[in-house]
N, C-alpha and C. Protein backbone atom coordinates (compact mmCIF):
# COMPACT_ATOMS: atom_id res chain seq x y z
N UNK A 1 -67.72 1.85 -195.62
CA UNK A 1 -67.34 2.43 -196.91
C UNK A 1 -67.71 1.44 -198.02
N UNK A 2 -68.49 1.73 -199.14
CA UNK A 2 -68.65 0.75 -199.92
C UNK A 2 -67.89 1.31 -201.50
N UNK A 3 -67.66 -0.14 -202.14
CA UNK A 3 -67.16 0.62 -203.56
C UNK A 3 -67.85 0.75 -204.47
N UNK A 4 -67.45 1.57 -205.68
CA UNK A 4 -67.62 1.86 -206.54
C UNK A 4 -68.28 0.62 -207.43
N UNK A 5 -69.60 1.00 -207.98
CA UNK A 5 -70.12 0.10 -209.16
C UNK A 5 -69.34 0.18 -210.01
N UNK A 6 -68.98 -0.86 -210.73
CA UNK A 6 -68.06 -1.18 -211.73
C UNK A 6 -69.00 -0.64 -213.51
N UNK A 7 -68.66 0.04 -214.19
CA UNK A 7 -69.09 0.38 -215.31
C UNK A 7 -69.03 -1.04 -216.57
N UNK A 8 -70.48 -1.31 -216.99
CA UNK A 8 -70.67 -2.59 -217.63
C UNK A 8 -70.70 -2.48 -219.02
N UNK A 9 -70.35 -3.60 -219.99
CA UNK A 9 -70.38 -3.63 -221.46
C UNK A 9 -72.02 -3.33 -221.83
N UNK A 10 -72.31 -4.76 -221.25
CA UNK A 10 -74.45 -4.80 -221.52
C UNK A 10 -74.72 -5.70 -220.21
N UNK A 11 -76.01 -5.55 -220.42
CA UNK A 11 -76.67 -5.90 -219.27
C UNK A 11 -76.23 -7.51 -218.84
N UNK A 12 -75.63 -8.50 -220.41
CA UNK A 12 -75.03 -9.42 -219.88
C UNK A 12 -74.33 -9.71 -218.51
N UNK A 13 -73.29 -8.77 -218.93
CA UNK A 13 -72.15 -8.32 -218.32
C UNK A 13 -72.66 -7.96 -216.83
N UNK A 14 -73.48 -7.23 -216.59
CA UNK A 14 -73.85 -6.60 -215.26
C UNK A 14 -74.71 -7.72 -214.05
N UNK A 15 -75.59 -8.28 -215.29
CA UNK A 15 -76.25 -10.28 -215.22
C UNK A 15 -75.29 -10.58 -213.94
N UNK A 16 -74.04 -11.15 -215.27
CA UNK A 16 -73.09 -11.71 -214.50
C UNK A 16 -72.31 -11.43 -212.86
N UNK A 17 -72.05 -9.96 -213.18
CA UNK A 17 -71.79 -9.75 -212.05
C UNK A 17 -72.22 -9.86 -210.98
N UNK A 18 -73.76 -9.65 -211.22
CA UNK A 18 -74.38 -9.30 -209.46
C UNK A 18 -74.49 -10.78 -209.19
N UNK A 19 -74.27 -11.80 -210.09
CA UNK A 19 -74.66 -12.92 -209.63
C UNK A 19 -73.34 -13.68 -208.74
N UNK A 20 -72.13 -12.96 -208.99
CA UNK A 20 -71.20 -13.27 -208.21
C UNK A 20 -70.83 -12.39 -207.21
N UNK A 21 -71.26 -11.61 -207.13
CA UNK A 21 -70.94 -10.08 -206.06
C UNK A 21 -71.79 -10.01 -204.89
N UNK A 22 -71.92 -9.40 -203.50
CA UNK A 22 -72.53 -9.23 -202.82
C UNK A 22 -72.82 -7.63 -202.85
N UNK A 23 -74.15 -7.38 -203.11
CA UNK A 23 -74.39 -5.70 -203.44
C UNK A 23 -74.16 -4.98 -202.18
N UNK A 24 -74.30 -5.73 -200.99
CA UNK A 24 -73.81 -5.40 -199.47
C UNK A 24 -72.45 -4.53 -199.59
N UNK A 25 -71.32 -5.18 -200.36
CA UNK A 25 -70.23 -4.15 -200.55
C UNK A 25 -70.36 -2.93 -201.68
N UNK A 26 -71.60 -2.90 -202.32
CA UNK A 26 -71.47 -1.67 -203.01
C UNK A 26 -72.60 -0.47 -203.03
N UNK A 27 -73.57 -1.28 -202.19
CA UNK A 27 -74.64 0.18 -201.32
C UNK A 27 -74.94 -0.06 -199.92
N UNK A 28 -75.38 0.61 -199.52
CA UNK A 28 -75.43 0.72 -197.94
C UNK A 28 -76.94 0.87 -197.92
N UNK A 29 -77.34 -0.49 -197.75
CA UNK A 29 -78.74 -0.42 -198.02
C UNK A 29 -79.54 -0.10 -196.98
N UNK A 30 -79.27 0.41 -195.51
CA UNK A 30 -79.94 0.67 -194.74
C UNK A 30 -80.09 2.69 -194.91
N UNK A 31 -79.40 2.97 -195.80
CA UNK A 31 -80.13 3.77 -196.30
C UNK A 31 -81.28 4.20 -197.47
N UNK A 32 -81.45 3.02 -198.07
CA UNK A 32 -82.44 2.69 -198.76
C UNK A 32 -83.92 3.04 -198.11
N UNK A 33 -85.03 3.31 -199.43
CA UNK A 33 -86.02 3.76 -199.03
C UNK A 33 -86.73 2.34 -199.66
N UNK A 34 -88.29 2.16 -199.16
CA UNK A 34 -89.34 1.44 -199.84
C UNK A 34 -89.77 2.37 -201.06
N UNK A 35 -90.47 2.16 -202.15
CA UNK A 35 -91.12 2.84 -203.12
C UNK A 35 -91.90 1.67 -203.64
N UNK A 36 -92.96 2.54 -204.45
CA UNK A 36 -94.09 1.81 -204.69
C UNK A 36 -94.37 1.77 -206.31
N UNK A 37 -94.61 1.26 -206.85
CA UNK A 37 -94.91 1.56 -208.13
C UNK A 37 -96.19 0.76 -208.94
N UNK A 38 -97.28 1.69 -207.90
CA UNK A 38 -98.44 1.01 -208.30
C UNK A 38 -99.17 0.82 -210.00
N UNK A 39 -98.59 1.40 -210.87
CA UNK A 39 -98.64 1.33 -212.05
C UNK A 39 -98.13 0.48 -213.09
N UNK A 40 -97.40 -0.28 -212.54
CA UNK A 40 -95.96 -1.38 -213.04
C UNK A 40 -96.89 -2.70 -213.08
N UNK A 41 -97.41 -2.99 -214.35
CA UNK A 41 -97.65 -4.38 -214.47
C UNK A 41 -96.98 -5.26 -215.39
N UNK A 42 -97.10 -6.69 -215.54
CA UNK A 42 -96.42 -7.22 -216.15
C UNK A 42 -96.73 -7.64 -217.55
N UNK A 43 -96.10 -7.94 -218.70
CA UNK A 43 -96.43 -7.65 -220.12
C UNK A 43 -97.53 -8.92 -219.92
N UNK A 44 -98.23 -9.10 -220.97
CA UNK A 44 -99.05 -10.19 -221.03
C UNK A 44 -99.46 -10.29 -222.16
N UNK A 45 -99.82 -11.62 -222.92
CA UNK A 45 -100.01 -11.67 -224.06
C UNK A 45 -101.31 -12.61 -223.76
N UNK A 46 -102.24 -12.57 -224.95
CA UNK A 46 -103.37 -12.79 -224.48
C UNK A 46 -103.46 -14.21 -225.98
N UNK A 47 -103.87 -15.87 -225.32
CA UNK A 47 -103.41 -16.76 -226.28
C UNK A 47 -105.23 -17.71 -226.18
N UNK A 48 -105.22 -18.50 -226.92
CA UNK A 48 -106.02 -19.32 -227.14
C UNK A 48 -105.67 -20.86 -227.00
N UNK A 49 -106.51 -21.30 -225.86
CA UNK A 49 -105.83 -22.77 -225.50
C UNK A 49 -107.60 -23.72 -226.03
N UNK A 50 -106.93 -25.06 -226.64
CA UNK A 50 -108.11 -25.45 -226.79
C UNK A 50 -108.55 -26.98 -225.50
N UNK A 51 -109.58 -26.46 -225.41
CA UNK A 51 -109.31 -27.88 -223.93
C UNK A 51 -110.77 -28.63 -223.90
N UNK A 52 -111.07 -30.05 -223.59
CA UNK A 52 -112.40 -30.75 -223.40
C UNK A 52 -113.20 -29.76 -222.83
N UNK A 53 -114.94 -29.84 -222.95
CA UNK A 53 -115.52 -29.10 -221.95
C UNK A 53 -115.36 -29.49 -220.44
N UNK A 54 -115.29 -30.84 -220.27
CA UNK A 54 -114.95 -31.35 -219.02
C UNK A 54 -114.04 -30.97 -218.09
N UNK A 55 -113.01 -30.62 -218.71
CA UNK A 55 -111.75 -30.00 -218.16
C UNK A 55 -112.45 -28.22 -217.66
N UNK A 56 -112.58 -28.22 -218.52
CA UNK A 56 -112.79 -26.38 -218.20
C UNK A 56 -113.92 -26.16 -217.44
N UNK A 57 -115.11 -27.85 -217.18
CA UNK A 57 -116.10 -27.39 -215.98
C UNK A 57 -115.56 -28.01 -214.78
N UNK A 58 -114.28 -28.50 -214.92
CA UNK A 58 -114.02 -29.05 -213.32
C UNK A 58 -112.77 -27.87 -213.10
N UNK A 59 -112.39 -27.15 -214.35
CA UNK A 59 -111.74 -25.75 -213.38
C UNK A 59 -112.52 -24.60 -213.00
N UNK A 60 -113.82 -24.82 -214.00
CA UNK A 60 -114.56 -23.35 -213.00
C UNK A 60 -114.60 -23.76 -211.50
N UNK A 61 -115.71 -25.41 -211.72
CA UNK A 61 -115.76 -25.63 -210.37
C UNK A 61 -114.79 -25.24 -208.90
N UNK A 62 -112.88 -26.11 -210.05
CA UNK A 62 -112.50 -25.89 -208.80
C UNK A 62 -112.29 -24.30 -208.28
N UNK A 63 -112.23 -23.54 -209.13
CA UNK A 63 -111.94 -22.11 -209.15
C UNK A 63 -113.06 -21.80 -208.24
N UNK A 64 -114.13 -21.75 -208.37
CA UNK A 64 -115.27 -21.30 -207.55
C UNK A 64 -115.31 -21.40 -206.14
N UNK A 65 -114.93 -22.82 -206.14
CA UNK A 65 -114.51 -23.32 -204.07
C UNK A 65 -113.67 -22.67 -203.83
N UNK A 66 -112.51 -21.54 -204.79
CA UNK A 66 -111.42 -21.34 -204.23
C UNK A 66 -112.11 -20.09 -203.94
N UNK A 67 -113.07 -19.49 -204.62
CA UNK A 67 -113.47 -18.03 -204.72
C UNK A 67 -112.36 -17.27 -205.90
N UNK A 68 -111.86 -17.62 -207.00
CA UNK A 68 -111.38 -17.12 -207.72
C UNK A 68 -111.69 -16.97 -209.60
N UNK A 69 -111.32 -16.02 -210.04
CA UNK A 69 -111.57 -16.54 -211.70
C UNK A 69 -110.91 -17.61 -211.83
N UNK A 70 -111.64 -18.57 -213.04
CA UNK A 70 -110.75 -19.44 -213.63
C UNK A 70 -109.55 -19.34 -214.41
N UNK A 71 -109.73 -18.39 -214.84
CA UNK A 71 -108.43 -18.55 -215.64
C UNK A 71 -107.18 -18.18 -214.88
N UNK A 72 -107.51 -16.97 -213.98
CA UNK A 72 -106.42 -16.93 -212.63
C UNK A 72 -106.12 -18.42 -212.29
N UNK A 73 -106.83 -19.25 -212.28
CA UNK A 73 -106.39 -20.26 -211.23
C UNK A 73 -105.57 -21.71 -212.06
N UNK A 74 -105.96 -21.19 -213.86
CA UNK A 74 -105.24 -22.06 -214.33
C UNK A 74 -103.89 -21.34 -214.76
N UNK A 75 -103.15 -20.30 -214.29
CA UNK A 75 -102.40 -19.32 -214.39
C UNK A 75 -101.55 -19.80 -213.22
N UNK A 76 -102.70 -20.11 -211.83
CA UNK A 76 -101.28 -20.69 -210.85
C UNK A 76 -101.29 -21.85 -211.24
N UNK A 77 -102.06 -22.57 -211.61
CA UNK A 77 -101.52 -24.40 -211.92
C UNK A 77 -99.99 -24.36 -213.01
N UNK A 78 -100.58 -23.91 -213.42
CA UNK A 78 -99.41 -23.42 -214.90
C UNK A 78 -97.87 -23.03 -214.71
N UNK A 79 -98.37 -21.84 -213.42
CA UNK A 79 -96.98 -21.15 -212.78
C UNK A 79 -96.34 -22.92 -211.97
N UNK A 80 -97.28 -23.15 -210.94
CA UNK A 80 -96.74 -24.62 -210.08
C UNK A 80 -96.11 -25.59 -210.85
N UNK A 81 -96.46 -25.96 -211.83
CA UNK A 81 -96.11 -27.04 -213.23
C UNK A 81 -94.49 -26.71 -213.34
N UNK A 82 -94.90 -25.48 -214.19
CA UNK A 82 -93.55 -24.82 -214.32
C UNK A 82 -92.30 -24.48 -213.71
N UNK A 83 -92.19 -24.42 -212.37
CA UNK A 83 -91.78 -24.65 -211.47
C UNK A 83 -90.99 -25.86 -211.37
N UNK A 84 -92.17 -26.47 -210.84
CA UNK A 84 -91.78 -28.40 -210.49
C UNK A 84 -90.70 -28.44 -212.07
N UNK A 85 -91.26 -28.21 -212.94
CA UNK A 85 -90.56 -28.98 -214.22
C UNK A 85 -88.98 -28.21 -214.32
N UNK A 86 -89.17 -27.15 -213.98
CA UNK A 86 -87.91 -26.32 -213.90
C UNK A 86 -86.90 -26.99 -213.28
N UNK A 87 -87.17 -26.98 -211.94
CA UNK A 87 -86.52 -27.55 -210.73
C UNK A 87 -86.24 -29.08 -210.78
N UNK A 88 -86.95 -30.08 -211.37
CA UNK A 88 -86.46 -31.23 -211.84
C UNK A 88 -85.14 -31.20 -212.78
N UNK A 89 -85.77 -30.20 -214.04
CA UNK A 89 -84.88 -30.30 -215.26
C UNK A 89 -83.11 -29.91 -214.67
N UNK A 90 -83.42 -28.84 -213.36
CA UNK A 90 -81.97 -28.98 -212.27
C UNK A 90 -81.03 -29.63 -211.85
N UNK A 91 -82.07 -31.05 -211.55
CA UNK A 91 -81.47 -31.74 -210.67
C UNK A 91 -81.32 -32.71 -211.86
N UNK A 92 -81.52 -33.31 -213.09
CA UNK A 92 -81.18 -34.38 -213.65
C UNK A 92 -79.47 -33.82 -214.59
């Protein structure tokens, strides 16, 4: 038997909750379906970075050994950075 979702102020509010709640007591997720939503991408804003030429021929390069665009690949360096710096800024 699971309970009732609790009715929320704003999405704050709802934030908060699931972050202390286990959703296990309020759906029965093995009746849950997969769905797909091949149309769903993520917003993106499109910026101008200014960088040495040097820099930007040792990321085609490295991009190329990877078999990928460059700018994809300075997109995961960027994401990894971000990350690490996140996860430091945690622990201090």
């Amino acid at each position: 038997m699971t309970k009732p979702i609790p009715e929320f102020e704003d999405e704050a509010e709802e934030r908060e909750f699931w972050a202390t709640h286990d959703s296990t007591d309020y759906r029965d997720w093995r009746q849950g379906r997969r769905i797909v939503f091949p149309s769903l991408k993520p917003s993106t804003r499109t910026i101008s970075v200014r960088m040495p030429e040097s820099m930007l021929d040792e990321l085609k390069l490295l991009a190329n050994k990877r078999d990928v665009p460059y700018q994809s690949l300075i997109k995961v360096f960027l994401r990894e950075r971000i990350d690490a710096e996140l996860q430091r800024s945690t622990i201090d």
